[in-house]
Protein backbone atom coordinates (compact mmCIF):
# COMPACT_ATOMS: atom_id res chain seq x y z
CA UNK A 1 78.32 80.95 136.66
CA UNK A 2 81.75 82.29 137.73
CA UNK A 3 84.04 85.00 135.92
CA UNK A 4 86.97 84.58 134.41
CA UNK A 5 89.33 87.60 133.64
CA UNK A 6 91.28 88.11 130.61
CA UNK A 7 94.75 90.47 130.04
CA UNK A 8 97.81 90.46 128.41
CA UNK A 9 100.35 92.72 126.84
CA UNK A 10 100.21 95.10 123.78
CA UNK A 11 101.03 91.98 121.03
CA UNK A 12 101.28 89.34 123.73
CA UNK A 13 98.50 87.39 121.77
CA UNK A 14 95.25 88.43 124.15
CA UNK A 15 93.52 88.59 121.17
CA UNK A 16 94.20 84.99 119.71
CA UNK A 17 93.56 83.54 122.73
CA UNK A 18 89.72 85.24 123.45
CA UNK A 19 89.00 83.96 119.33
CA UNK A 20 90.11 80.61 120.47
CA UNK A 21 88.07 80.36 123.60
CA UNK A 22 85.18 81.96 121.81
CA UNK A 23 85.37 79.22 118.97
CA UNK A 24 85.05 76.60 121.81
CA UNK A 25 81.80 78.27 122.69
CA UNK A 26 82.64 80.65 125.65
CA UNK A 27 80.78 83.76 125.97
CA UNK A 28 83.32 86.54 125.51
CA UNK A 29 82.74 90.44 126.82
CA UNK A 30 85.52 92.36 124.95
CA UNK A 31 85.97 96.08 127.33
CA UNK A 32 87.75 97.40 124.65
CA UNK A 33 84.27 96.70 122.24
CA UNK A 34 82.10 97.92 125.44
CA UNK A 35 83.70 101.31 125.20
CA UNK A 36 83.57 102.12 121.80
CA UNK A 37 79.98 101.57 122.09
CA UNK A 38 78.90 103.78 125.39
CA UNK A 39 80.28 106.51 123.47
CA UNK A 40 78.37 105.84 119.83
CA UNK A 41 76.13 109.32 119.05
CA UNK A 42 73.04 109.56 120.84
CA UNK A 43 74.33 107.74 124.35
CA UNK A 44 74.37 109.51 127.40
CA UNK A 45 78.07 109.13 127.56
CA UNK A 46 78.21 110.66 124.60
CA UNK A 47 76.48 113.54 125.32
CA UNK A 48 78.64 114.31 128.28
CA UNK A 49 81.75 113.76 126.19
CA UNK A 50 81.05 116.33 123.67
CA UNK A 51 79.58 119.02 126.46
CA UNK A 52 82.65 118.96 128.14
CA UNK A 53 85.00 118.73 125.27
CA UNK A 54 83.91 120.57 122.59
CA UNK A 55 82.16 119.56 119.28
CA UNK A 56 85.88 120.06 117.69
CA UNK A 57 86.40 115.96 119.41
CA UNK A 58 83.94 115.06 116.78
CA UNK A 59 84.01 113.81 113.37
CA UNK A 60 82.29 114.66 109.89
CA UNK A 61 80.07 111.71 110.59
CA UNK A 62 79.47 112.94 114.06
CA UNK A 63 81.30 110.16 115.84
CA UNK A 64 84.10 111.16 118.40
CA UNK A 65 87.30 111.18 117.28
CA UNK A 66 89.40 108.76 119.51
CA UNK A 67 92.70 110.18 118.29
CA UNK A 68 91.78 113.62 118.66
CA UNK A 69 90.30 113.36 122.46
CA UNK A 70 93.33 110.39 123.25
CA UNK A 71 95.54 113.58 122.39
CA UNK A 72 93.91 115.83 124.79
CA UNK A 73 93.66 113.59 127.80
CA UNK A 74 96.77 112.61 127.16
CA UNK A 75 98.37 116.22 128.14
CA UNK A 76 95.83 116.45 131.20
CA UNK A 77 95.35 113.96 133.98
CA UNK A 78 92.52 116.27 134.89
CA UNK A 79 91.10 116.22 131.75
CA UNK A 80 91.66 112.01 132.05
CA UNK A 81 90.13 111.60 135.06
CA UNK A 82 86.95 113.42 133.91
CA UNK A 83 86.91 111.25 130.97
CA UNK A 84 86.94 107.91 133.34
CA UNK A 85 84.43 109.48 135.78
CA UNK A 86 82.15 109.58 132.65
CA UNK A 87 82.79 106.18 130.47
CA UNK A 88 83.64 103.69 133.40
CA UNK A 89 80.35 103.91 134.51
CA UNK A 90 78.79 103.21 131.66
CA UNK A 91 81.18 100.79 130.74
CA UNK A 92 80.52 98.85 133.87
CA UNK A 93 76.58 99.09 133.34
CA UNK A 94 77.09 98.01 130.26
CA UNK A 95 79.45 94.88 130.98
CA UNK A 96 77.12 93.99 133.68
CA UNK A 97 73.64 93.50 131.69
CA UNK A 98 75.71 90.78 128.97
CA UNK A 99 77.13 89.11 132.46
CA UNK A 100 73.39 88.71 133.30
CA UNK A 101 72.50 87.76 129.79
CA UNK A 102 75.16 85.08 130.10
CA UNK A 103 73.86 84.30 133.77
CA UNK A 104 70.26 83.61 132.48
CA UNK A 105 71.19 81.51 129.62
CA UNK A 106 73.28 78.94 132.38
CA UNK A 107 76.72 79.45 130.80
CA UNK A 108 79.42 78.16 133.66
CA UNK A 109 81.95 80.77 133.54
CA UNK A 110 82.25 84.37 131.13
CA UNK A 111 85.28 85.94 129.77
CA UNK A 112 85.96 89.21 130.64
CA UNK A 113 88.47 90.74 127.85
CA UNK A 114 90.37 93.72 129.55
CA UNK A 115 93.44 95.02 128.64
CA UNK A 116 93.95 96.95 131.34
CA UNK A 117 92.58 94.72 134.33
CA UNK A 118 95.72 94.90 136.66
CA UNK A 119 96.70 98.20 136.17
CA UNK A 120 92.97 99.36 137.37
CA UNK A 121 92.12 96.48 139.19
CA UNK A 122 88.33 97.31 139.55
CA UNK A 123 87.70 94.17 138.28
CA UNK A 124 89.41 92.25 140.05
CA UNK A 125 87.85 91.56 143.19
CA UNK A 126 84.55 90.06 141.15
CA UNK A 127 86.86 87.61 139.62
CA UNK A 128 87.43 83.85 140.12
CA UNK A 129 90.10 83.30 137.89
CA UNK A 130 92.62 85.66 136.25
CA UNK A 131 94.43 84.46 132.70
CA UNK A 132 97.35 86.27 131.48
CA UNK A 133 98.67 85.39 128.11
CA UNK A 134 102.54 85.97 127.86
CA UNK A 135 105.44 85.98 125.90
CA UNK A 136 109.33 86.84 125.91
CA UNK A 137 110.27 90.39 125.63
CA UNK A 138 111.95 89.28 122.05
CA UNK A 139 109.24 87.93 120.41
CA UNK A 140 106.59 90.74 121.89
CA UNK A 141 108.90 93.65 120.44
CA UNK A 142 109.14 91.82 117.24
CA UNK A 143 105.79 91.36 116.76
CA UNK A 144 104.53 94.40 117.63
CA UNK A 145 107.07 95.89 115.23
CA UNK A 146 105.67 93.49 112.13
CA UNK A 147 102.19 94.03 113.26
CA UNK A 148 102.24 98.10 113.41
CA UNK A 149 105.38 99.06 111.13
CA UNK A 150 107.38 100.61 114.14
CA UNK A 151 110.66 100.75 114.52
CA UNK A 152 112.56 99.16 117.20
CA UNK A 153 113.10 102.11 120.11
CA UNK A 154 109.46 102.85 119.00
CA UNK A 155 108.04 99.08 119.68
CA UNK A 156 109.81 99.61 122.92
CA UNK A 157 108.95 102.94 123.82
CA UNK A 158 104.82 101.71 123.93
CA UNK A 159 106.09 98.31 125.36
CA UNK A 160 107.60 100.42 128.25
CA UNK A 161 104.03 102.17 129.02
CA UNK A 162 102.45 99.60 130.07
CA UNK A 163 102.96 96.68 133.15
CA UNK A 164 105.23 94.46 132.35
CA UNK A 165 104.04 91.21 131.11
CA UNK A 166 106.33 89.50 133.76
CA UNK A 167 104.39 91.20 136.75
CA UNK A 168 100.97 90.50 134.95
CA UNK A 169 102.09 87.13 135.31
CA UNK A 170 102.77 87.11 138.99
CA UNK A 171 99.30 88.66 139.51
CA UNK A 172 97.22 85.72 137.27
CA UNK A 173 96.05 82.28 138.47
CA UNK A 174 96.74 80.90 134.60
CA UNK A 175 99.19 81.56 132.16
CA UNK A 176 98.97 81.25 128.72
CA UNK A 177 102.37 81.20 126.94
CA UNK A 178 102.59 82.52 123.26
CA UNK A 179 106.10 82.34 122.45
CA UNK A 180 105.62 79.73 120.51
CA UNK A 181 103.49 78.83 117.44
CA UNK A 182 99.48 78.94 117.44
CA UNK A 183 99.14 75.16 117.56
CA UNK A 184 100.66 75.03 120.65
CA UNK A 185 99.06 78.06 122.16
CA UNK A 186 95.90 76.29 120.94
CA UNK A 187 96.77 73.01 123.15
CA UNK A 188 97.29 75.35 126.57
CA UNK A 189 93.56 76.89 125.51
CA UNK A 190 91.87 73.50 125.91
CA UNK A 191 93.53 72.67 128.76
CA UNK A 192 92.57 75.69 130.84
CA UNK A 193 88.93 75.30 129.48
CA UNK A 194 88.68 71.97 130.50
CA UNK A 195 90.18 73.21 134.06
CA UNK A 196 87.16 76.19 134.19
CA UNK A 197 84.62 73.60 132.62
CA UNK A 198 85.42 70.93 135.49
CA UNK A 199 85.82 74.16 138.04
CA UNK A 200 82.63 73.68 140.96
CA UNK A 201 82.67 77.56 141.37
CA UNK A 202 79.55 78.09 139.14
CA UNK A 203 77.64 76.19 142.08
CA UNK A 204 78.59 78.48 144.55
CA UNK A 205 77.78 81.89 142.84
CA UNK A 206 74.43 79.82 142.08
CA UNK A 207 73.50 78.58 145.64
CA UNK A 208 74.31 82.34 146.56
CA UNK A 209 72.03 84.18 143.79
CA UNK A 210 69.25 81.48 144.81
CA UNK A 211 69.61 82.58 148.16
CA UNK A 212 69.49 86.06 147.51
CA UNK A 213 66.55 85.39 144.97
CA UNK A 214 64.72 83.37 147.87
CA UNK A 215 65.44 86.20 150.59
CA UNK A 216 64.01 88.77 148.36
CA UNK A 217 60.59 86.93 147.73
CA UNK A 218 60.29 86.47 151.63
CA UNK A 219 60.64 90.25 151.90
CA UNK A 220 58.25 91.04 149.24
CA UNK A 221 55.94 88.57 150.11
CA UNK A 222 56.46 89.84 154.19
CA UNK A 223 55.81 93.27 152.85
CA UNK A 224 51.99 92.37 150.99
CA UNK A 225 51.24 90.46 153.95
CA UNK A 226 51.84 93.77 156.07
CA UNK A 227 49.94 95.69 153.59
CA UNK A 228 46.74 93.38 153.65
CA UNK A 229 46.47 93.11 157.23
């Protein structure tokens, strides 16, 4: 099994894209739905959250309140980078256990959904293949305007806060192009499935975790050998 990174822009059409691979059976791991649960009640994230920030973060139901904490990292890169140093752990623990879920059950390749995987790159270097699903600058500001109710400068404004899709694109082994209409977006989905079904790279991580697997029974079994002697 190999990994396959996912990324786009803010209404670039990420999201259509992962429901169409997922429909074609591919084991999706969504970051964005990975962090909203490491920091459900009771979770040790949690816990750290609400010590450091205050019980004020939280809601009536006792769930934090995303706005309310996005506004006060969002004046702090202190108070950011403590945030991070809590969920990314977490996040990555979490991530990591479905990846071996998906590993045990023989799937060839898993989607990892990440919004932000270029501008962190911590992901990266784990990766086989990167996918980056783009479209113009026109039809991503209009969009995003339709979708959210902005207005223009405002559709731009969060368009300007991230990477632009163009460099994304530079960064990715695949593009997906959305311009256009679903259908055709849909045709460039089966096409790069077909490439990662047909891609030999499962073999290799597989011939290396068999490896590993066999070099850790010779230790162990090394080790009872010393012990009964």
């Amino acid at each position: 099994m190999f990994l396959v990174g996912l990324t786009g822009g803010i209404a670039s059409g990420k999201s259509t894209v992962s429901s169409l691979l997922r429909e074609l059976g591919c084991p999706i791991i969504d970051a964005d739905v990975v962090a909203r649960k490491v920091v459900e009640p009771h979770t040790p994230a949690y816990s750290r959250i609400v010590c450091h920030f205050g019980p004020e973060i939280l809601l009536e139901n006792g769930e934090i309140d995303r706005q309310k904490l996005g506004q006060l990292i969002f004046t702090s890169e202190e108070k950011r980078r403590l945030l991070n140093s809590i969920t990314h752990p977490e996040i990555h623990k979490a991530m990591l256990k479905q990846i071996l879920f998906y590993f045990l059950r023989g799937y060839r390749y898993v989607v990892l959904d990440v919004p932000l995987l270029f501008e962190t790159r911590r992901l990266t270097r784990f990766l086989n293949h990167t996918v980056v699903v783009y479209c113009d600058p026109a039809t991503q500001l209009s969009r995003l305007m339709q979708r959210d109710g902005l207005t223009l400068e405002q559709a731009e404004q969060r368009v300007a806060a991230q990477m632009p899709l163009n460099e994304k694109r530079g960064l990715a082994n695949h593009v997906i192009e959305n311009s256009g209409s679903r259908e055709d977006t849909h045709r460039q989905v089966l096409r790069l499935h077909a490439k990662l079904e047909d891609s030999m790279d499962f073999l290799l991580v597989r011939v290396i975790a068999i490896a590993a697997s066999a070099g850790l029974s010779g230790i162990l079994l090394y080790a009872v050998k010393l012990l009964l002697s």
